[in-house]
PDB file of N, CA and C in Angstrom:
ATOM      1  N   UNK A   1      72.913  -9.433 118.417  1.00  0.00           N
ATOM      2  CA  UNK A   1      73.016  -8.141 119.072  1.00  0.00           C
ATOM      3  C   UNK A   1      73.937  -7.198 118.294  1.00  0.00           C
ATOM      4  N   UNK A   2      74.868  -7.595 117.494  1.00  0.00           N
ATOM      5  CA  UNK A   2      76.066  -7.089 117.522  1.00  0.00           C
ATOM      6  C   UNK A   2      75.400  -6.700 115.749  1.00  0.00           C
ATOM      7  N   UNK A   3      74.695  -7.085 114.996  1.00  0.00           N
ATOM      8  CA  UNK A   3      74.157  -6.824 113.605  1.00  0.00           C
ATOM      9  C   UNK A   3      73.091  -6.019 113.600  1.00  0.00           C
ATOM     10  N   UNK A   4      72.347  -5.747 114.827  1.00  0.00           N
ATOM     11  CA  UNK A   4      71.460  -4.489 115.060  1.00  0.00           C
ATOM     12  C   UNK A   4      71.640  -3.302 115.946  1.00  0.00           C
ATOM     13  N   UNK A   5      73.113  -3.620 116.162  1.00  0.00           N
ATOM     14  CA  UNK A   5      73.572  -2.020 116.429  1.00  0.00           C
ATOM     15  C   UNK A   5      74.131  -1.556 114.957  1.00  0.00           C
ATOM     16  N   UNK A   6      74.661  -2.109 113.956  1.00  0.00           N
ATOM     17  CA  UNK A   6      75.587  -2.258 112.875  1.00  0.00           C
ATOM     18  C   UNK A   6      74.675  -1.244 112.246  1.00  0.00           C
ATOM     19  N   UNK A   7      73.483  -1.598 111.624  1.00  0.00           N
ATOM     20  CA  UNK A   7      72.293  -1.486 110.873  1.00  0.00           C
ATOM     21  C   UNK A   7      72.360  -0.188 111.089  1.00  0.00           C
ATOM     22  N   UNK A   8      71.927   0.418 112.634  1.00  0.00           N
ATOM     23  CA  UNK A   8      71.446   2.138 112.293  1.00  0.00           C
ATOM     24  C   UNK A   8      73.187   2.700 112.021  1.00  0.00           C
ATOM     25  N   UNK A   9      74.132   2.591 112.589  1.00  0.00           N
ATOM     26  CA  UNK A   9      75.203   2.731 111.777  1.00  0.00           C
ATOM     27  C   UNK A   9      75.847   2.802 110.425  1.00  0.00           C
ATOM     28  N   UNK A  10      75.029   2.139 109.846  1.00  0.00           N
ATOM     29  CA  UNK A  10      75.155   2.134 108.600  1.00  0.00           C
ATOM     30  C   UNK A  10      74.290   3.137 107.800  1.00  0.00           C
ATOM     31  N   UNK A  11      72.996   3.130 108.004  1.00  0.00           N
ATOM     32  CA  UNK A  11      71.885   3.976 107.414  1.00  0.00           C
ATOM     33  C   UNK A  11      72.374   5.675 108.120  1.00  0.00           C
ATOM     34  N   UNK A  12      72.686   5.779 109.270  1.00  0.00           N
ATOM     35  CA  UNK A  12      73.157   6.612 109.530  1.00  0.00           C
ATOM     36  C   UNK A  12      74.484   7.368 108.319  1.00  0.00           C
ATOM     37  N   UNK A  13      75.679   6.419 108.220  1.00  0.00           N
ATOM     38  CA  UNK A  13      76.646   6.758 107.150  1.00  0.00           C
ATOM     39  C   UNK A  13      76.174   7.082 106.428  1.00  0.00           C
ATOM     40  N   UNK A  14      75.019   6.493 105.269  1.00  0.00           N
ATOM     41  CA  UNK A  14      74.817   6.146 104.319  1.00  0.00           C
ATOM     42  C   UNK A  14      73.994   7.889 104.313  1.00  0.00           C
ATOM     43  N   UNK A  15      73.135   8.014 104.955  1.00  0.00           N
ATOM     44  CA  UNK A  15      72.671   9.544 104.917  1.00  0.00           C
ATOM     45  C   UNK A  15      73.629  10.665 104.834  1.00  0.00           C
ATOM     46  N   UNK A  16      74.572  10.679 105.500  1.00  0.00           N
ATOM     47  CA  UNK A  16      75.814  11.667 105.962  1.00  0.00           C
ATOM     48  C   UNK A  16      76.352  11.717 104.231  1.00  0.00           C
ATOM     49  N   UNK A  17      76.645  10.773 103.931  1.00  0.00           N
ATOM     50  CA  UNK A  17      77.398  10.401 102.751  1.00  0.00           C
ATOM     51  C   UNK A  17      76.528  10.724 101.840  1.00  0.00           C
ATOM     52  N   UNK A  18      74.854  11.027 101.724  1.00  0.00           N
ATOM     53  CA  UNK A  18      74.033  11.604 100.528  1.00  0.00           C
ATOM     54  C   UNK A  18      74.165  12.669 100.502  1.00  0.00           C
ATOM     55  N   UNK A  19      74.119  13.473 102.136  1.00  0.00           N
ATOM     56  CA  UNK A  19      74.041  14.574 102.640  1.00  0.00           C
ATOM     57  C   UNK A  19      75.510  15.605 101.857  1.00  0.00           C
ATOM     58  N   UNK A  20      76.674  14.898 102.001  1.00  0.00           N
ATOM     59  CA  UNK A  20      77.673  15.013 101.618  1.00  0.00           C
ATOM     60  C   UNK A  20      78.043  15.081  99.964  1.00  0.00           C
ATOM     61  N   UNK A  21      77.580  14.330  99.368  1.00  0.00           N
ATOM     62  CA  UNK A  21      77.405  14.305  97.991  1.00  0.00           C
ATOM     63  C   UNK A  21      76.261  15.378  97.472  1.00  0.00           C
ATOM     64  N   UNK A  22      75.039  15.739  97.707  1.00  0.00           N
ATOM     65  CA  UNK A  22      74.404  16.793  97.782  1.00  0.00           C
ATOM     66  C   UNK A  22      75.104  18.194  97.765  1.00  0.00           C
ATOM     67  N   UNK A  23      76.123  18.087  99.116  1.00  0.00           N
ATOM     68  CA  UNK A  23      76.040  19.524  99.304  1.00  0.00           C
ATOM     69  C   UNK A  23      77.454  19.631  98.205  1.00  0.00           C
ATOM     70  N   UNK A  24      78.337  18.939  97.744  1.00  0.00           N
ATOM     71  CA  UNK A  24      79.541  19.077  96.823  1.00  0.00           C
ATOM     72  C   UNK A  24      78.628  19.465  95.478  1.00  0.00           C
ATOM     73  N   UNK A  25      77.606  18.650  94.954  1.00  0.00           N
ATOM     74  CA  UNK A  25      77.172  19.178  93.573  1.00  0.00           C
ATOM     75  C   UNK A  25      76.706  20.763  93.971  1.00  0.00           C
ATOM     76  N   UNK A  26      76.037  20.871  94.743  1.00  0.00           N
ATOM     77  CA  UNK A  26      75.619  22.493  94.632  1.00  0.00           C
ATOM     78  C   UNK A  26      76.647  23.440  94.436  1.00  0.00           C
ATOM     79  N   UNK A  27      77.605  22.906  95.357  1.00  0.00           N
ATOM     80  CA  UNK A  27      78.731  24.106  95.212  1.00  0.00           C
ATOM     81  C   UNK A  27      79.628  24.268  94.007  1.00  0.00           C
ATOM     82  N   UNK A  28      79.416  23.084  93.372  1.00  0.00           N
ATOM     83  CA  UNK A  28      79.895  22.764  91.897  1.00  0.00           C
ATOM     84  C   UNK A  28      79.447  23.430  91.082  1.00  0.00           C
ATOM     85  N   UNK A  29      78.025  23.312  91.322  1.00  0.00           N
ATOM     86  CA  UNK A  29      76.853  24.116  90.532  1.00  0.00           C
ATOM     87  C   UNK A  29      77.271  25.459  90.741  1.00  0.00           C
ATOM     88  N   UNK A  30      77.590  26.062  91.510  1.00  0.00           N
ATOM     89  CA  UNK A  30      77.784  27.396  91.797  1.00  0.00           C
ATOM     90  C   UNK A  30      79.026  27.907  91.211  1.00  0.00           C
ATOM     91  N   UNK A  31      79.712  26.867  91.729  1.00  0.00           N
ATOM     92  CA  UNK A  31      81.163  27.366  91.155  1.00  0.00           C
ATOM     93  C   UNK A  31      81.355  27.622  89.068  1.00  0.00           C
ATOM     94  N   UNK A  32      80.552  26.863  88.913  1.00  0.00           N
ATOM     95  CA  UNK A  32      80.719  27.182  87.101  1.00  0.00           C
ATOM     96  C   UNK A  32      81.182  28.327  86.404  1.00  0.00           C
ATOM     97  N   UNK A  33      81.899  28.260  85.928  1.00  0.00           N
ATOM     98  CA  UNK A  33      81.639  29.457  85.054  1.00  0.00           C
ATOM     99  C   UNK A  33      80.950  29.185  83.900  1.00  0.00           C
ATOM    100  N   UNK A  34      79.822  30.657  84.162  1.00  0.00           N
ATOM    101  CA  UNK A  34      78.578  30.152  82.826  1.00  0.00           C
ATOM    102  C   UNK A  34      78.362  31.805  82.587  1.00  0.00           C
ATOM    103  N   UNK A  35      78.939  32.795  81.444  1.00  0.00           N
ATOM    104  CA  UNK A  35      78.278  34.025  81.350  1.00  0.00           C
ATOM    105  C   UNK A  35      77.314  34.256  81.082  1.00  0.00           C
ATOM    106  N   UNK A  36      76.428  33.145  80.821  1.00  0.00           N
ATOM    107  CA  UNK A  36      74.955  33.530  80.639  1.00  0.00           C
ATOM    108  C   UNK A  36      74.411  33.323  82.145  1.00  0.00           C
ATOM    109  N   UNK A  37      74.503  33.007  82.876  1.00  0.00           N
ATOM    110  CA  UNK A  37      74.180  33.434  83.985  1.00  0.00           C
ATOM    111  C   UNK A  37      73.916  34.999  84.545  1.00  0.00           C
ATOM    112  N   UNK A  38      74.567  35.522  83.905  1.00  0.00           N
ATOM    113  CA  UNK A  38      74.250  36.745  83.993  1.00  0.00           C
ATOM    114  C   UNK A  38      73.915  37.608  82.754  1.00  0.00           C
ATOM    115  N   UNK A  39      72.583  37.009  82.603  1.00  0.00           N
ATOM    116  CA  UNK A  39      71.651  37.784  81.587  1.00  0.00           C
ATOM    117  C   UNK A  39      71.145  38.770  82.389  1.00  0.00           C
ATOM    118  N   UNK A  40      70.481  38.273  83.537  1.00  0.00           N
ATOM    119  CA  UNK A  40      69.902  39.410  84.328  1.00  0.00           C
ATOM    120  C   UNK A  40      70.383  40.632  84.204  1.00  0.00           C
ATOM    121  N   UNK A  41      71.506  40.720  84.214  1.00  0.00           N
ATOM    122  CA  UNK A  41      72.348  42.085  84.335  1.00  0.00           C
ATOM    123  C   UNK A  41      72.386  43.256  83.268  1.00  0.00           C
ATOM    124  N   UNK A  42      72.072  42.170  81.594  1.00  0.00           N
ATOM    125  CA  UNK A  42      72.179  42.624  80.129  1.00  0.00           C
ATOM    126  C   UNK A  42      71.903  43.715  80.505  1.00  0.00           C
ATOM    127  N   UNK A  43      70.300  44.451  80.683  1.00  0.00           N
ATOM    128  CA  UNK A  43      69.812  45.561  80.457  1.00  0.00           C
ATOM    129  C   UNK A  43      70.941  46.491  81.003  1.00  0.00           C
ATOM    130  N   UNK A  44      70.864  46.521  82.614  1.00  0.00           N
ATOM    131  CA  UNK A  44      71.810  47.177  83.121  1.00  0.00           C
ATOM    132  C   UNK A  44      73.424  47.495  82.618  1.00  0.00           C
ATOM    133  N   UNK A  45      74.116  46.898  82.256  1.00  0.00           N
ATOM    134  CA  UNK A  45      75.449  46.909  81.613  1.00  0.00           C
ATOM    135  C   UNK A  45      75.580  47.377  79.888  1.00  0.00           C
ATOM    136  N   UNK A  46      73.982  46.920  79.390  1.00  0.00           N
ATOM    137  CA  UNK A  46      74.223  47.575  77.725  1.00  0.00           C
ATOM    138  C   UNK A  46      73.389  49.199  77.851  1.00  0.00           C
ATOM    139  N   UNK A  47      72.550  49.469  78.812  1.00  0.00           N
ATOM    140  CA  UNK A  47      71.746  50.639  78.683  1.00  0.00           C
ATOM    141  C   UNK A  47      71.988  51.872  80.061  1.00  0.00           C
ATOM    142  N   UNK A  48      73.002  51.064  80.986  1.00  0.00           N
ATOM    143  CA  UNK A  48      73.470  52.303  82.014  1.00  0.00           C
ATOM    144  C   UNK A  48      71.890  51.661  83.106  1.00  0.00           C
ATOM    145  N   UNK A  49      70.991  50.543  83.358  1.00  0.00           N
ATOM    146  CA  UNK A  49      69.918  51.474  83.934  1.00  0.00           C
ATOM    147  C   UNK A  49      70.872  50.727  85.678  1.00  0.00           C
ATOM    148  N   UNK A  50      69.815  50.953  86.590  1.00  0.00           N
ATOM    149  CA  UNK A  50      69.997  50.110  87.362  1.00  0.00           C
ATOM    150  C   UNK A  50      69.945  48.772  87.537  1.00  0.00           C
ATOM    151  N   UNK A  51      71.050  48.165  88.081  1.00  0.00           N
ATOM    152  CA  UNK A  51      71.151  46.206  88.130  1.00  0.00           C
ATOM    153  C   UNK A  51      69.867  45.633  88.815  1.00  0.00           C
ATOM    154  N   UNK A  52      69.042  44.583  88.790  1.00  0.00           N
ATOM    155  CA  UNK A  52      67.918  44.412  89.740  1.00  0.00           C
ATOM    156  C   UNK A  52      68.674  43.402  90.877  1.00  0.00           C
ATOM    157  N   UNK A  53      67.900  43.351  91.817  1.00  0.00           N
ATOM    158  CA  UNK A  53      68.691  42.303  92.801  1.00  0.00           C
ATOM    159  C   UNK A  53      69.057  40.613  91.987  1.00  0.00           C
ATOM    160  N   UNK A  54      68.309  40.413  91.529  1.00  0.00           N
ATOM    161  CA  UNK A  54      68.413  38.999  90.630  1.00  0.00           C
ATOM    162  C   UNK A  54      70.080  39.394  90.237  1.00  0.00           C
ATOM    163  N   UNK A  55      69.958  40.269  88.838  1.00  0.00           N
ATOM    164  CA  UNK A  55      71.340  40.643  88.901  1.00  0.00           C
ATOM    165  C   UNK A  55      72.814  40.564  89.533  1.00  0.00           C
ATOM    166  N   UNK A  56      72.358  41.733  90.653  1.00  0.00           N
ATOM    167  CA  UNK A  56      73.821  41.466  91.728  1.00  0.00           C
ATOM    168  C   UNK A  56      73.897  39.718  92.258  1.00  0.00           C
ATOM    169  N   UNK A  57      72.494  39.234  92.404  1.00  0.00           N
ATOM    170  CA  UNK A  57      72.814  37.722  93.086  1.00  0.00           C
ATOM    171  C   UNK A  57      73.839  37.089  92.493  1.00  0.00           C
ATOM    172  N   UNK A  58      73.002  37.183  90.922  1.00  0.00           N
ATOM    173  CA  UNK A  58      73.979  36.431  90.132  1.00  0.00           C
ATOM    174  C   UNK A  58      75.640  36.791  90.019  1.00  0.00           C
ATOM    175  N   UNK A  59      75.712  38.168  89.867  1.00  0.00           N
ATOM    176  CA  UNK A  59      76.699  38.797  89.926  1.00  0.00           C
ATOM    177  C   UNK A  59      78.057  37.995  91.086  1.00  0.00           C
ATOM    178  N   UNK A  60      77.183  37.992  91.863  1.00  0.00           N
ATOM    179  CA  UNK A  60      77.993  37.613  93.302  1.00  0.00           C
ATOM    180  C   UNK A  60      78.317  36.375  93.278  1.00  0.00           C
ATOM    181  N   UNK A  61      77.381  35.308  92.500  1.00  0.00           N
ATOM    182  CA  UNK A  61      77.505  34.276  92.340  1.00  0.00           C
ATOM    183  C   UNK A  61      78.904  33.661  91.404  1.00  0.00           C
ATOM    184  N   UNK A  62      79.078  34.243  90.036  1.00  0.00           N
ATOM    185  CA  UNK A  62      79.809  34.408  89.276  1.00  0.00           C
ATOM    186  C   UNK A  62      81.181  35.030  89.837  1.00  0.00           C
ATOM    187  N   UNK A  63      81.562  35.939  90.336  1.00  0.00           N
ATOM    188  CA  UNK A  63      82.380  36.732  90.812  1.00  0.00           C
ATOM    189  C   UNK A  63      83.789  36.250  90.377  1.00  0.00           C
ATOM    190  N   UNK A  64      83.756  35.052  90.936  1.00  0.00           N
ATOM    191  CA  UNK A  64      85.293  34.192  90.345  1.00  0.00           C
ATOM    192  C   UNK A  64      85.546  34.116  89.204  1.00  0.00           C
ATOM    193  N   UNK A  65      84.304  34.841  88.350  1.00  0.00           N
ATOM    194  CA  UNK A  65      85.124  34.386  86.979  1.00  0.00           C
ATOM    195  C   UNK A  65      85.217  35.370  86.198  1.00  0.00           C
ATOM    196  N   UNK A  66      84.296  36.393  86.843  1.00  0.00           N
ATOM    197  CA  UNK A  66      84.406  38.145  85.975  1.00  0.00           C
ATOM    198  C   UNK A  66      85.848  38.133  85.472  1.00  0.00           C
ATOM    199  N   UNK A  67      87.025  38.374  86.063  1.00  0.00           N
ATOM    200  CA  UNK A  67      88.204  38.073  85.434  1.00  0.00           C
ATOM    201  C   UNK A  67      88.710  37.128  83.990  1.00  0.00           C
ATOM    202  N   UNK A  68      87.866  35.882  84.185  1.00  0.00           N
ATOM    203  CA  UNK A  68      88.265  35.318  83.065  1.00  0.00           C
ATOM    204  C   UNK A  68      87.433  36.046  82.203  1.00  0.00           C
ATOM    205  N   UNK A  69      86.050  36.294  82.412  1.00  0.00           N
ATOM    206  CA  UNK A  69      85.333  36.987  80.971  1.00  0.00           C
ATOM    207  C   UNK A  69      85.951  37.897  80.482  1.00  0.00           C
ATOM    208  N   UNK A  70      86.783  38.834  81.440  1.00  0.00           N
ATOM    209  CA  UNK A  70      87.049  40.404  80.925  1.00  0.00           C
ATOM    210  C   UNK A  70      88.390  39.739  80.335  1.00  0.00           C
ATOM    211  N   UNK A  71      88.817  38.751  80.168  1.00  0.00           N
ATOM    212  CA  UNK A  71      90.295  38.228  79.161  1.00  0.00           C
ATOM    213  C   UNK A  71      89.351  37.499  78.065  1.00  0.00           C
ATOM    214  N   UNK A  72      88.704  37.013  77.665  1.00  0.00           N
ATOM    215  CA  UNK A  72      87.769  36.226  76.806  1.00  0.00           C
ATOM    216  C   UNK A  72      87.661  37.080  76.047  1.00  0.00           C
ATOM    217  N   UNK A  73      87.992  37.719  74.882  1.00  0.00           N
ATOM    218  CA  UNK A  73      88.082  38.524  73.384  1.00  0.00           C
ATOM    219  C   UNK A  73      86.053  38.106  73.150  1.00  0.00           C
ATOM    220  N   UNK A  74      85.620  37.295  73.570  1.00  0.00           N
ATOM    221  CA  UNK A  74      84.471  37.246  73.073  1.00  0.00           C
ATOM    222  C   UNK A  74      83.550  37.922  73.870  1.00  0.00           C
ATOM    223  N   UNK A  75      83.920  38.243  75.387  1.00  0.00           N
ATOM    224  CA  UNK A  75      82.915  38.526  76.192  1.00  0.00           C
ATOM    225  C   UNK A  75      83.893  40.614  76.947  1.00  0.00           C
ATOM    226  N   UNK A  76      85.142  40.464  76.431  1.00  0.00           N
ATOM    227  CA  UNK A  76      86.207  41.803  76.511  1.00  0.00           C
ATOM    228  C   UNK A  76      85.267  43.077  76.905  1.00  0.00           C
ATOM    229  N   UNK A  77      84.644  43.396  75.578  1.00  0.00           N
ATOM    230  CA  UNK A  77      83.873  44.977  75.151  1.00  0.00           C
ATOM    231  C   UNK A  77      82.902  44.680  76.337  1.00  0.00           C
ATOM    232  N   UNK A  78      81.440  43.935  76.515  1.00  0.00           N
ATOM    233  CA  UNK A  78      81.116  43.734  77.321  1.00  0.00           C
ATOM    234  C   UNK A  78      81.185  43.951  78.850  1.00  0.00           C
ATOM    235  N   UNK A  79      81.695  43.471  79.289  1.00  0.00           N
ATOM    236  CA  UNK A  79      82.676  43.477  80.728  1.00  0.00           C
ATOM    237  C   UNK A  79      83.571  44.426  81.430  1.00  0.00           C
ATOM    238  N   UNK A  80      84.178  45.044  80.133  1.00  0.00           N
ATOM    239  CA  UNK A  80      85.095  46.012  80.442  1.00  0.00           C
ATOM    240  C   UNK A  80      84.479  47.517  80.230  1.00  0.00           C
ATOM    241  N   UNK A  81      83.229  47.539  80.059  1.00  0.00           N
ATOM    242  CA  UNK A  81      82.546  49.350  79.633  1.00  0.00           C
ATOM    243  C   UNK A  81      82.219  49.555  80.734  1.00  0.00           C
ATOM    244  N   UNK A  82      82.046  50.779  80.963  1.00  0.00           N
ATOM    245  CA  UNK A  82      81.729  51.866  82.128  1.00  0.00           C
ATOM    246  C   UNK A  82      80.149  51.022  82.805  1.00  0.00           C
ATOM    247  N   UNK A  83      79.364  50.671  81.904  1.00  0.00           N
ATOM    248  CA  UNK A  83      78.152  50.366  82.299  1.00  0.00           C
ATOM    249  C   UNK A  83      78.417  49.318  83.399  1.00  0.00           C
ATOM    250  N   UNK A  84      79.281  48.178  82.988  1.00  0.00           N
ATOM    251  CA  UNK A  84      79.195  47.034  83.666  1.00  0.00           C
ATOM    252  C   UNK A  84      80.170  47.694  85.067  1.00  0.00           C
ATOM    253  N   UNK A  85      81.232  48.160  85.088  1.00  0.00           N
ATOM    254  CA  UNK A  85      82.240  48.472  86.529  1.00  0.00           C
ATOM    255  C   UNK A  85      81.223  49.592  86.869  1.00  0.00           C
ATOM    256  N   UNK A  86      79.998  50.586  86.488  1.00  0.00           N
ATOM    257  CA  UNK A  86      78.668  50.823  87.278  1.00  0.00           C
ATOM    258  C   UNK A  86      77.853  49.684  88.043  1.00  0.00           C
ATOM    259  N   UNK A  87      77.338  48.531  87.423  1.00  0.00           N
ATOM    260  CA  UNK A  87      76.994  47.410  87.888  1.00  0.00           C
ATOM    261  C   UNK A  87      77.514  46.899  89.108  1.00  0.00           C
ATOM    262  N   UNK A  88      78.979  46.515  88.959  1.00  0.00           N
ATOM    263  CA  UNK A  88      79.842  46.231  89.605  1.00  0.00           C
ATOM    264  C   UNK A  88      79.905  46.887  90.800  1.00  0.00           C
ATOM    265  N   UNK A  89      79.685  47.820  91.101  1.00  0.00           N
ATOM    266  CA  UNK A  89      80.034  49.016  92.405  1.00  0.00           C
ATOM    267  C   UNK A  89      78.589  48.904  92.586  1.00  0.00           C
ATOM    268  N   UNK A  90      77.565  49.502  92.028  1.00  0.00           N
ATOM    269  CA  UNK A  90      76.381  48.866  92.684  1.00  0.00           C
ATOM    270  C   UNK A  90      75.809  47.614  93.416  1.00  0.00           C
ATOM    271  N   UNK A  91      76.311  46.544  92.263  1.00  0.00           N
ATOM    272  CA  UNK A  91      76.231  45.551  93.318  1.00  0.00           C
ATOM    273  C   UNK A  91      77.267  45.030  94.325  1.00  0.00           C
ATOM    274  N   UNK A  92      78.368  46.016  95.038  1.00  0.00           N
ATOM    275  CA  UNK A  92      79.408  45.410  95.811  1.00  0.00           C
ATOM    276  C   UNK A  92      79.804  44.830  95.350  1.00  0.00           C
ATOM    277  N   UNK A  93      80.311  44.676  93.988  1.00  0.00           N
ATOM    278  CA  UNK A  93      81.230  43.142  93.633  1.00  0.00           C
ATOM    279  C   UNK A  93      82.120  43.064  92.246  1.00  0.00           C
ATOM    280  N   UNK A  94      83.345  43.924  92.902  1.00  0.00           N
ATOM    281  CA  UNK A  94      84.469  44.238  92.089  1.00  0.00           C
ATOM    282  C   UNK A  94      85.319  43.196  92.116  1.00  0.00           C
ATOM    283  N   UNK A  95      85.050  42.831  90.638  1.00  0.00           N
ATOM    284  CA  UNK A  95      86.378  41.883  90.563  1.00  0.00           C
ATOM    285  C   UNK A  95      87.911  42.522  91.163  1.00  0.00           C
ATOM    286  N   UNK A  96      88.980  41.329  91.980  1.00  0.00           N
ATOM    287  CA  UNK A  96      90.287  41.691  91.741  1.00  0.00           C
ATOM    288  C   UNK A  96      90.811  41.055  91.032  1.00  0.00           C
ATOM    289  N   UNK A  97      91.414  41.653  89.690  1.00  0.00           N
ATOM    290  CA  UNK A  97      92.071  41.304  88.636  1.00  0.00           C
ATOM    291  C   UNK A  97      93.644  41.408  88.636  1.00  0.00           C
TER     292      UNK A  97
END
């Protein structure tokens, strides 16, 4: 009696605990910092046009790390021109630096 209550107890954990491991990689996934993630945006930030929604997603997605790019000497010019803090206000999502 006492080894087939155990059983769905266990399979039960054992789901919670995939469920749980699942939802930590995504947010991992999210959390990255990756500036190519926001290619979408290229056009918009090198040519002035409008950001597309893909864009701001990403934008929003990234957000935590706009700061480190705009210190990154490699990604600086980029990040810091009028085009992109246009971007930025279009898509709601001003870095605080």
């Amino acid at each position: 009696m006492k080894a087939s209550c155990t059983k769905p107890v266990l399979v039960t954990c054992t789901i919670l605990l995939l469920l749980i491991v699942a939802q930590e990689s995504r947010v991992a996934a999210v959390e990255q910092c990756n500036p190519m993630q926001l290619m979408p945006c290229k056009d918009a930030i090198l040519n002035g046009s409008n950001p597309s929604n893909i864009c701001c997603a990403k934008l929003k997605e990234q957000q935590h790390c706009v700061c480190q790019y705009m210190r990154n000497p490699n990604f600086k010019s980029f990040f810091n021109s009028p085009n992109a803090k246009m971007v930025a206000t279009h898509c709601q999502c001003q870095p605080k630096c």
